[in-house]
PDB file of N, CA and C in Angstrom:
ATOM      1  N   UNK A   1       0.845  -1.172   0.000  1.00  0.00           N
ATOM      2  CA  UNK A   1       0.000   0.000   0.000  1.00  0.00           C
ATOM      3  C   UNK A   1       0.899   1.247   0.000  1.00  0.00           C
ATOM      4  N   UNK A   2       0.144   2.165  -0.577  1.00  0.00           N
ATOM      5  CA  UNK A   2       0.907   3.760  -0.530  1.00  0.00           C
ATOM      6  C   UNK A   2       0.420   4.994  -0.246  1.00  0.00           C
ATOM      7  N   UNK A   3       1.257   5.626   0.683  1.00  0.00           N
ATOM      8  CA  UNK A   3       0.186   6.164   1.380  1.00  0.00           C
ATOM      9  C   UNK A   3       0.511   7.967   0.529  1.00  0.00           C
ATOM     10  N   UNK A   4      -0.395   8.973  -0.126  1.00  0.00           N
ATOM     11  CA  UNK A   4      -0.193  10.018  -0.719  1.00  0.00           C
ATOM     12  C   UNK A   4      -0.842  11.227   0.618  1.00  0.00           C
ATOM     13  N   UNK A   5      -0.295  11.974   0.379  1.00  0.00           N
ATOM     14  CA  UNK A   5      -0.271  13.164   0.585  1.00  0.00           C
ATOM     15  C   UNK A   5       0.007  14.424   0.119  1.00  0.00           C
ATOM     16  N   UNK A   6      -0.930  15.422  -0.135  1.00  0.00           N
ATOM     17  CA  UNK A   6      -0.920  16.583  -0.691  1.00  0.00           C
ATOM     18  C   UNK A   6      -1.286  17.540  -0.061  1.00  0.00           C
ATOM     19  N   UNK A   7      -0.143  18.664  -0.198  1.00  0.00           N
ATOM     20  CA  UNK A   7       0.062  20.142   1.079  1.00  0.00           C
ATOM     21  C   UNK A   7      -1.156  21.213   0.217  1.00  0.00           C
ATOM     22  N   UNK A   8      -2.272  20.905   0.737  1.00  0.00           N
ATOM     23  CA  UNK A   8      -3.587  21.712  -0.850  1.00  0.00           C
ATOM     24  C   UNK A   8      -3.340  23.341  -0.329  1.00  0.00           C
ATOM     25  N   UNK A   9      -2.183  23.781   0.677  1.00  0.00           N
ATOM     26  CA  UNK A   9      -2.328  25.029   0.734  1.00  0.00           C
ATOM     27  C   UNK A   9      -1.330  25.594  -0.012  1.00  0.00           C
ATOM     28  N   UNK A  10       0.004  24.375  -0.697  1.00  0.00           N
ATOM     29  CA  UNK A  10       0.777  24.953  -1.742  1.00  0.00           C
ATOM     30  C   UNK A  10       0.299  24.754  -3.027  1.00  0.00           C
ATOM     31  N   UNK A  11      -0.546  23.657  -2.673  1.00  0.00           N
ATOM     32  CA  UNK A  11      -1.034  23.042  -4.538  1.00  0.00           C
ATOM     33  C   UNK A  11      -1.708  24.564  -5.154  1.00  0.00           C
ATOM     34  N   UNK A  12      -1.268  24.993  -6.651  1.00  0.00           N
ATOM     35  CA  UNK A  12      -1.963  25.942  -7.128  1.00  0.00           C
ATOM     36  C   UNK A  12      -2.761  25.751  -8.733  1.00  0.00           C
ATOM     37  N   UNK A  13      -2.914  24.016  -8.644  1.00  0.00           N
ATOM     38  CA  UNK A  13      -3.920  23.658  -9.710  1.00  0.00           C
ATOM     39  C   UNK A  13      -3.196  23.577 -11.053  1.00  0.00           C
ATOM     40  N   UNK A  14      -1.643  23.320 -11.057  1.00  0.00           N
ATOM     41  CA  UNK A  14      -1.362  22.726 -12.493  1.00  0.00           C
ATOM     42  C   UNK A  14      -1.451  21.828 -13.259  1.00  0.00           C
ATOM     43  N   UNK A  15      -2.070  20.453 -12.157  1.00  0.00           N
ATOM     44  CA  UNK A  15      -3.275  19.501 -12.997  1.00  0.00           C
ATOM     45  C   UNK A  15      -2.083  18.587 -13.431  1.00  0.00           C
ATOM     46  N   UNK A  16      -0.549  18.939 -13.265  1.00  0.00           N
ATOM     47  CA  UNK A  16       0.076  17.781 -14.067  1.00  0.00           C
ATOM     48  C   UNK A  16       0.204  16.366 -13.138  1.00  0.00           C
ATOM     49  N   UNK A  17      -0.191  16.216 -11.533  1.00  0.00           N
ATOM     50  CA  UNK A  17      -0.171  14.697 -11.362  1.00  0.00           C
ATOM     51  C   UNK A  17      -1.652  14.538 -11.593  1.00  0.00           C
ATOM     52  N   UNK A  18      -2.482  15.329 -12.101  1.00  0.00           N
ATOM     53  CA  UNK A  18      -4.235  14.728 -12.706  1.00  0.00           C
ATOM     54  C   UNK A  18      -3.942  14.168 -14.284  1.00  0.00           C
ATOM     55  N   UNK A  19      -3.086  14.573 -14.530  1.00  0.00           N
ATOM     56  CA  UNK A  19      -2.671  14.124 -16.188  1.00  0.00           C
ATOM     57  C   UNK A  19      -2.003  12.611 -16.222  1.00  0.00           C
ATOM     58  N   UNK A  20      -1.162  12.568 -15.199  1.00  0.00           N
ATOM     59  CA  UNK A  20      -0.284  11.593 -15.210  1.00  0.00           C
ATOM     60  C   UNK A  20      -0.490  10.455 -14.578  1.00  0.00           C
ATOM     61  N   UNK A  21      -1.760  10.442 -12.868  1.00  0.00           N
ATOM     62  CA  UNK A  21      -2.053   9.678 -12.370  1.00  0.00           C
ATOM     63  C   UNK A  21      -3.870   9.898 -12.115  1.00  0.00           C
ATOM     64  N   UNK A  22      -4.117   9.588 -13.268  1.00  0.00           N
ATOM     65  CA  UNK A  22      -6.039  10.713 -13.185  1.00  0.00           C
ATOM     66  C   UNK A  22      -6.644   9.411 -12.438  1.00  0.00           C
ATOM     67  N   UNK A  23      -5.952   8.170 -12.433  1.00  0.00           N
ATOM     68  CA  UNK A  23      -7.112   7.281 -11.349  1.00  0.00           C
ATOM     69  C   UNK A  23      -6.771   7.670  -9.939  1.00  0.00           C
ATOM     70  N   UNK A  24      -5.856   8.542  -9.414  1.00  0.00           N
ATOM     71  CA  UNK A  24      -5.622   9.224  -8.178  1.00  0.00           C
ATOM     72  C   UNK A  24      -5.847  10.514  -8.201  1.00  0.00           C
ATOM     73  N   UNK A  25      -5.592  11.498  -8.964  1.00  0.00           N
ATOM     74  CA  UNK A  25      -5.690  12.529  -8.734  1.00  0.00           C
ATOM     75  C   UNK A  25      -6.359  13.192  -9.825  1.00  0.00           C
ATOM     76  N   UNK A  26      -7.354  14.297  -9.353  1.00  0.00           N
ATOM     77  CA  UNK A  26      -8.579  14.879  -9.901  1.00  0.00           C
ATOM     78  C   UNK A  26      -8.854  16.150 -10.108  1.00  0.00           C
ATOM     79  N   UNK A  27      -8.934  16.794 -10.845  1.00  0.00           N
ATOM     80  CA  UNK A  27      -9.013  18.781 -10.245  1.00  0.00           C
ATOM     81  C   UNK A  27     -10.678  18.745 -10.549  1.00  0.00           C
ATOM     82  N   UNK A  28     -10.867  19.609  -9.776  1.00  0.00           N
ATOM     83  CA  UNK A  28     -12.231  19.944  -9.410  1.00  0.00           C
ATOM     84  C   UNK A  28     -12.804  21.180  -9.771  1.00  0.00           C
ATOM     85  N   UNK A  29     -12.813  21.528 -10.654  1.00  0.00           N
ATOM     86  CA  UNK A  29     -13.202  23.043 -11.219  1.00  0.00           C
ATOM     87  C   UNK A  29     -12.062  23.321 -11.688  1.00  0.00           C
ATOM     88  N   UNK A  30     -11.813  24.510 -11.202  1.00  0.00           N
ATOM     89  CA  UNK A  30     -10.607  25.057 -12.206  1.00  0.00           C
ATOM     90  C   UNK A  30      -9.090  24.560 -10.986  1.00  0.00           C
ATOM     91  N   UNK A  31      -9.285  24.589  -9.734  1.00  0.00           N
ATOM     92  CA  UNK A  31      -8.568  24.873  -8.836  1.00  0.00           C
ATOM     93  C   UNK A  31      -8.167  23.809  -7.981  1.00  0.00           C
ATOM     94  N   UNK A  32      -9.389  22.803  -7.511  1.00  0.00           N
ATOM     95  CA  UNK A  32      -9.376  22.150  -6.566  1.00  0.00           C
ATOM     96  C   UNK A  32      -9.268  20.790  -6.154  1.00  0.00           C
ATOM     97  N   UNK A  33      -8.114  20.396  -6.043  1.00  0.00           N
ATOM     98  CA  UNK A  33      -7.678  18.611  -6.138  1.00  0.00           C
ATOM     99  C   UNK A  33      -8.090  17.853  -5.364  1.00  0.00           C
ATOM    100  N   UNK A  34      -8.806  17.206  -5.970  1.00  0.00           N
ATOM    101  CA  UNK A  34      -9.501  15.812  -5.250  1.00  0.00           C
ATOM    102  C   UNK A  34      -8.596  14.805  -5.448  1.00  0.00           C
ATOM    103  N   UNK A  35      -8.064  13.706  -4.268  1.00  0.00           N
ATOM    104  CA  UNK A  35      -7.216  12.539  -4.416  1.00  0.00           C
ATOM    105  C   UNK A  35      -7.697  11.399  -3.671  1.00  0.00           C
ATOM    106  N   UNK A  36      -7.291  10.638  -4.217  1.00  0.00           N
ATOM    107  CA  UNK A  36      -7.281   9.332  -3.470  1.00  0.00           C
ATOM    108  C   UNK A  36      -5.299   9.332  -2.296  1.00  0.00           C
ATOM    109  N   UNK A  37      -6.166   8.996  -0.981  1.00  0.00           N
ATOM    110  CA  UNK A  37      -4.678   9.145   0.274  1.00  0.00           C
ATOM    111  C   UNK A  37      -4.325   7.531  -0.173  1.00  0.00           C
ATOM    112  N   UNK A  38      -4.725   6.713  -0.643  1.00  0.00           N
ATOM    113  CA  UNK A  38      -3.954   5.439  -0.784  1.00  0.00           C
ATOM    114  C   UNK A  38      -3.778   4.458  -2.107  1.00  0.00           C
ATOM    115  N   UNK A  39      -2.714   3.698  -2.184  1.00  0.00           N
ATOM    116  CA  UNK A  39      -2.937   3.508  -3.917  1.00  0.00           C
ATOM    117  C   UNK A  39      -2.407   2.375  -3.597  1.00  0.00           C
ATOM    118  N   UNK A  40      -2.634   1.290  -4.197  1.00  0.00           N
ATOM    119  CA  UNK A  40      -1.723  -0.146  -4.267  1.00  0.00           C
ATOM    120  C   UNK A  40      -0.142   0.144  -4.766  1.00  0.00           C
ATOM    121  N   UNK A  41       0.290  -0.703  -4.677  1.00  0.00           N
ATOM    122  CA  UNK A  41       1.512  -0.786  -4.793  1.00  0.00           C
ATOM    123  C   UNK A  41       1.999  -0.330  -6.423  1.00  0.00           C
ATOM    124  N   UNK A  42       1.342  -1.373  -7.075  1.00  0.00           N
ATOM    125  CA  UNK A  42       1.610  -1.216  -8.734  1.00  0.00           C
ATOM    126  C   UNK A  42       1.168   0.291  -9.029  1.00  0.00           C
ATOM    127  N   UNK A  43       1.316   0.849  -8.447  1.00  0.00           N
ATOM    128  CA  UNK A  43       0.490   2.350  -9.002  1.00  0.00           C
ATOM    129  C   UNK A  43       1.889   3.375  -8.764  1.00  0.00           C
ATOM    130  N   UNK A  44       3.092   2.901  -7.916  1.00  0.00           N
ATOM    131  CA  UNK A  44       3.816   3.582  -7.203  1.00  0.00           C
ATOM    132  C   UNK A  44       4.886   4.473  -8.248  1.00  0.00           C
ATOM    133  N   UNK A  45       4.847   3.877  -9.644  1.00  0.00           N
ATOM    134  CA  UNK A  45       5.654   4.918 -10.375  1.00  0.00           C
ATOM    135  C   UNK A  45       5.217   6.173 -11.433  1.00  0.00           C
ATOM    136  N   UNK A  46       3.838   5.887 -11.052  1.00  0.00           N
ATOM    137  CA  UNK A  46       2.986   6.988 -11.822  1.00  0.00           C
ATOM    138  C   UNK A  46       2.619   7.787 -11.033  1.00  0.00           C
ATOM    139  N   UNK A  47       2.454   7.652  -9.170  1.00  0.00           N
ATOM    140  CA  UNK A  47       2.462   8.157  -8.588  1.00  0.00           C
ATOM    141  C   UNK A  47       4.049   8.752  -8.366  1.00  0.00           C
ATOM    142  N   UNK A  48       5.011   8.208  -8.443  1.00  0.00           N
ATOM    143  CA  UNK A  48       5.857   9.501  -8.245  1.00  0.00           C
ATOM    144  C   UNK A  48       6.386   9.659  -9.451  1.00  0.00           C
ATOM    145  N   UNK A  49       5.940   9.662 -10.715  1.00  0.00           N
ATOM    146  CA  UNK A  49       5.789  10.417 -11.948  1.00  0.00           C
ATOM    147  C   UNK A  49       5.144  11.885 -11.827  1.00  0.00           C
ATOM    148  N   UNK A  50       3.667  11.533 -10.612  1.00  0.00           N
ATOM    149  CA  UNK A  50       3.224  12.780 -10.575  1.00  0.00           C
ATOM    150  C   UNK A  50       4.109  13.826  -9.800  1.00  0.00           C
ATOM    151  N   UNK A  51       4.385  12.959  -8.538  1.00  0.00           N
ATOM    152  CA  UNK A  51       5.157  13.771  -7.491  1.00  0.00           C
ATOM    153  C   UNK A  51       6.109  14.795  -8.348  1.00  0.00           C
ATOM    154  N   UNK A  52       6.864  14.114  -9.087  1.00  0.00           N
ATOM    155  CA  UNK A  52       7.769  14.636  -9.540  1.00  0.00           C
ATOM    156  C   UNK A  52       7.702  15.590 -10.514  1.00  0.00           C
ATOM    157  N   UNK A  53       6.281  15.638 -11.244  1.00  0.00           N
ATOM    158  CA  UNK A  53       6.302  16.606 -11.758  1.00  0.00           C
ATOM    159  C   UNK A  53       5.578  18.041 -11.336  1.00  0.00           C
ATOM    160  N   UNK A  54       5.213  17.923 -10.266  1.00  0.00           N
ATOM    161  CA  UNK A  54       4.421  19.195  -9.690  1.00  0.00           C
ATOM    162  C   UNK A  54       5.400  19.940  -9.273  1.00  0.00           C
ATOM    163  N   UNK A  55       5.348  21.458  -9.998  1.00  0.00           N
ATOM    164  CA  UNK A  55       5.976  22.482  -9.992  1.00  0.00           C
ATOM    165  C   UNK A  55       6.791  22.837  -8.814  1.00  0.00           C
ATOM    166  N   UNK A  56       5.601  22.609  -7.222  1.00  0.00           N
ATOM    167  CA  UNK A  56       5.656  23.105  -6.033  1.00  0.00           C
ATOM    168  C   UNK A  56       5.517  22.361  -5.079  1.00  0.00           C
ATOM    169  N   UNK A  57       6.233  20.877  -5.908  1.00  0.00           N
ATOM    170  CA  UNK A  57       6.183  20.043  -5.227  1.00  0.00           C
ATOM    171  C   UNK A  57       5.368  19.494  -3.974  1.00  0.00           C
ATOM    172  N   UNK A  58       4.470  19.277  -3.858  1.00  0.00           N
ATOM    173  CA  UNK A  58       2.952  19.700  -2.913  1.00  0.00           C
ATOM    174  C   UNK A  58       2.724  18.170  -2.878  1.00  0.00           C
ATOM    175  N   UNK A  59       3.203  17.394  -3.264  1.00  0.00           N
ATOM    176  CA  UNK A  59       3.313  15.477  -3.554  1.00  0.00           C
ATOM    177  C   UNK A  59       4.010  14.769  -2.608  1.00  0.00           C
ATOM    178  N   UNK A  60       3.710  14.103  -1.703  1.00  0.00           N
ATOM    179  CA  UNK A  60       4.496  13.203  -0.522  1.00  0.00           C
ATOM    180  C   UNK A  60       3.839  11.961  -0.961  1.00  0.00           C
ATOM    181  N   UNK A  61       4.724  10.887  -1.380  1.00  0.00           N
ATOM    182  CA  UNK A  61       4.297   9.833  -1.790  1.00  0.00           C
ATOM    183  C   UNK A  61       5.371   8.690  -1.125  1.00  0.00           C
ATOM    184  N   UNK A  62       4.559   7.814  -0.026  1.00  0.00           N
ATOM    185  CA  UNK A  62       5.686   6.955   0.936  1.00  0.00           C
ATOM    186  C   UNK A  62       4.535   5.810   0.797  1.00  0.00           C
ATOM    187  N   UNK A  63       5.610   4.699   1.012  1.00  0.00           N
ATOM    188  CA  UNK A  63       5.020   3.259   1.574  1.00  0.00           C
ATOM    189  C   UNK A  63       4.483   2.976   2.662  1.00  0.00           C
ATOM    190  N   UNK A  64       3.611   2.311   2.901  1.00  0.00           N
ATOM    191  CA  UNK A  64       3.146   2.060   4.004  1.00  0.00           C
ATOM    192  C   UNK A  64       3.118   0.620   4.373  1.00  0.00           C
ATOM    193  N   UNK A  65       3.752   0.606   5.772  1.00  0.00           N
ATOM    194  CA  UNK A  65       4.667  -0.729   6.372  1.00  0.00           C
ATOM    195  C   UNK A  65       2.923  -1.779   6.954  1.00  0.00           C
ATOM    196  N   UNK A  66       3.343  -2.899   6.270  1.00  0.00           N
ATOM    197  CA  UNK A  66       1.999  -3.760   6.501  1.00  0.00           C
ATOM    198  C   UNK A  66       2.758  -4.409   7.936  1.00  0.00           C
ATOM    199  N   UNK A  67       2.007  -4.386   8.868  1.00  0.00           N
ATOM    200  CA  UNK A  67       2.660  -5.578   9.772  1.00  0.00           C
ATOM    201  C   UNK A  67       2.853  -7.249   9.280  1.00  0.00           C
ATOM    202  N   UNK A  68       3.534  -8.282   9.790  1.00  0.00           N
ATOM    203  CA  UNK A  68       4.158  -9.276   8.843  1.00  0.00           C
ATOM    204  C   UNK A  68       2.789 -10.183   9.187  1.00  0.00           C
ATOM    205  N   UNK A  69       2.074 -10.219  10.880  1.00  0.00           N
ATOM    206  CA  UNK A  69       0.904 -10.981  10.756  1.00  0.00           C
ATOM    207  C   UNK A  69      -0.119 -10.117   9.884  1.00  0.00           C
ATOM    208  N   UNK A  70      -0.182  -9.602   9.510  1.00  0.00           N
ATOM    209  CA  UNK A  70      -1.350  -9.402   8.302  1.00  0.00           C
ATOM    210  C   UNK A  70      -1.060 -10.037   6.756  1.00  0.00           C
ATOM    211  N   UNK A  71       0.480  -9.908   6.750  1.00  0.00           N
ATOM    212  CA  UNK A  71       0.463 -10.765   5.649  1.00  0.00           C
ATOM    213  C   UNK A  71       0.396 -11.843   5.683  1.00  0.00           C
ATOM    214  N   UNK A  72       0.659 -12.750   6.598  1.00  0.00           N
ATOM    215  CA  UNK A  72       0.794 -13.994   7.103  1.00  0.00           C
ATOM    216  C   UNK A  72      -0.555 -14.103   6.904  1.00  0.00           C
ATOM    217  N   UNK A  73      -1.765 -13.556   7.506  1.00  0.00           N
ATOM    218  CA  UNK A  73      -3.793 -13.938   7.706  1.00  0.00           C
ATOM    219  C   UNK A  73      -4.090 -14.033   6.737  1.00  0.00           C
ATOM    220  N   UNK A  74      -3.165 -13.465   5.223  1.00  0.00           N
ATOM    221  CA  UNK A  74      -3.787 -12.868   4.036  1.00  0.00           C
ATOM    222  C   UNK A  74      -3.973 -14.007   3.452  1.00  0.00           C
ATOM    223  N   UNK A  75      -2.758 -15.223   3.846  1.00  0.00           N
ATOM    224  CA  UNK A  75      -2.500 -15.929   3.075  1.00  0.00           C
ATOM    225  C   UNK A  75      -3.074 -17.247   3.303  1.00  0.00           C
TER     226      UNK A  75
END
């Protein structure tokens, strides 16, 4: 799992991680980014495709540590 985060008081709506990762990230009118805070794993280089391309860098994109008995129940 991956956990996203976006600082929406630097984001100023250049839409390029809505271009690059649009099943996560969304603009909402002209201005206002709607996201998904978690993404599977396979999603993790389009997500920091986006990171990386936002101007003002406003993109925190980290892993999130499964404990080992949950993977263990999964299985």
């Amino acid at each position: 799992m991956v956990r996203i985060a976006v600082d929406l008081n630097r984001c100023q709506g250049y839409a390029q991680c809505a271009f690059l990762a649009p099943e996560i990230f969304t603009l909402h009118g002209e201005e206002a980014l709607l996201y998904t805070p978690e993404a599977d794993e396979a999603q993790r280089a389009k997500l920091a495709q986006a990171a990386a391309a936002c101007p003002i860098q406003a993109i925190l994109v980290d892993a999130v540590d499964v404990p080992a008995e949950a993977v263990s129940d999964a299985r």
